[in-house]
C-alpha atoms as a PDB file:
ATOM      1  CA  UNK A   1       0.000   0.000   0.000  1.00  0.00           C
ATOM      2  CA  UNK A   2       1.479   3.450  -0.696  1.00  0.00           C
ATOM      3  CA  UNK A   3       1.343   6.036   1.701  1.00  0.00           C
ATOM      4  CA  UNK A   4       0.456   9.290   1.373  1.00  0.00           C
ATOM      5  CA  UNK A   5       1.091  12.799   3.229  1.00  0.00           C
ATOM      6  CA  UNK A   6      -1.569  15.621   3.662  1.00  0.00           C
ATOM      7  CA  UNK A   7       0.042  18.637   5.410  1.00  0.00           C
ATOM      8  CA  UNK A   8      -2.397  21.741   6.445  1.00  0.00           C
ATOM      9  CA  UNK A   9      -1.201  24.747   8.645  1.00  0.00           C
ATOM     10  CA  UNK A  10      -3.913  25.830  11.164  1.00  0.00           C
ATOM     11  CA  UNK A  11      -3.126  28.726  12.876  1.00  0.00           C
ATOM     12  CA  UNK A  12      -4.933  29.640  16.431  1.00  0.00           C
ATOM     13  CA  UNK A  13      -5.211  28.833  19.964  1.00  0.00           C
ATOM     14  CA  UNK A  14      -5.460  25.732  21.794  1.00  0.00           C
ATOM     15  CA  UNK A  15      -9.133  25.293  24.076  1.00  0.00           C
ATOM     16  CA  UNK A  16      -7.588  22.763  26.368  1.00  0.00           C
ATOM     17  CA  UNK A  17      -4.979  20.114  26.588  1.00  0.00           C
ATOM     18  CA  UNK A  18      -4.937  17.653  23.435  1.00  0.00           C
ATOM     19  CA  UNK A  19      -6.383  14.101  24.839  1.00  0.00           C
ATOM     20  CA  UNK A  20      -4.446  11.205  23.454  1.00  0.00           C
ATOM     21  CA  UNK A  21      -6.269   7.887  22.742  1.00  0.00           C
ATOM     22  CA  UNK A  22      -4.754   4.518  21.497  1.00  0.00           C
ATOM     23  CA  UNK A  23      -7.033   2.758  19.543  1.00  0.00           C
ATOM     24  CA  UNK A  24      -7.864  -1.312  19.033  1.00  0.00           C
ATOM     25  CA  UNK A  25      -4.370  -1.902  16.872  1.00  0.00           C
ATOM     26  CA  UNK A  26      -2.138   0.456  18.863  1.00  0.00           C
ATOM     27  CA  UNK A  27      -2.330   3.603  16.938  1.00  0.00           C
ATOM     28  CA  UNK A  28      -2.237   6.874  18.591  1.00  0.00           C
ATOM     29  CA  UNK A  29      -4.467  10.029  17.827  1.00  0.00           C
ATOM     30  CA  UNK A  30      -4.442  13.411  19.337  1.00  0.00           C
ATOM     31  CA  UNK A  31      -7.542  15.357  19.793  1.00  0.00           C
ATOM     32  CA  UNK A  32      -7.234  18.936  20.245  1.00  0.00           C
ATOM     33  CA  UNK A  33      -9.579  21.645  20.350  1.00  0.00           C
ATOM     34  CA  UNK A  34      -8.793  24.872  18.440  1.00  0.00           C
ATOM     35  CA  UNK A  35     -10.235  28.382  18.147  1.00  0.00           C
ATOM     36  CA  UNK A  36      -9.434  30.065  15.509  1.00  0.00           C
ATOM     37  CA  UNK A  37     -10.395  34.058  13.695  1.00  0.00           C
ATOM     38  CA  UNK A  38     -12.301  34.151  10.468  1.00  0.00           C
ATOM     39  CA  UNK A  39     -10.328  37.908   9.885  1.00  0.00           C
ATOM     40  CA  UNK A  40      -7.167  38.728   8.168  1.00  0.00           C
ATOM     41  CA  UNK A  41      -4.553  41.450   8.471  1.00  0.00           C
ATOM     42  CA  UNK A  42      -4.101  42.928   4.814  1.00  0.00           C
ATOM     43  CA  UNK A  43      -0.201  42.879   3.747  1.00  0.00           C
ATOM     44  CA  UNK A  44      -0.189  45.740   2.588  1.00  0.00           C
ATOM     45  CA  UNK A  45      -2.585  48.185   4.693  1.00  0.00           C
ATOM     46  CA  UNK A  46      -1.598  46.179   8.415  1.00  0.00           C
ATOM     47  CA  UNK A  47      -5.651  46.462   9.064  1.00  0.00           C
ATOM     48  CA  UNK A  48      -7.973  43.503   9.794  1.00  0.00           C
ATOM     49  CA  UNK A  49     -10.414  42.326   7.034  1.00  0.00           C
ATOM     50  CA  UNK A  50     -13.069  40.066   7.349  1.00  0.00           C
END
């Protein structure tokens, strides 16, 4: 089987601690909550934009 990597860049804050759970075959996922800002600061003003 060939594996693949997906790579996305989320930028905010943590809500708590990330809760890590080992599932049936021994895996290990994170779960995380994170809050993030639907605005933007324009490059070339420095002002927030929706």
């Amino acid at each position: 089987m060939a594996q693949t990597l997906s790579l996305a860049i989320v930028i905010g804050n943590f809500g708590v601690d990330p809760e890590i759970r080992t599932g049936r075959d021994g895996h290990r996922v994170a779960l995380f909550r994170l809050a993030t800002d639907s605005h933007r600061t324009d490059t070339h003003t420095g002002r927030r934009v929706p």
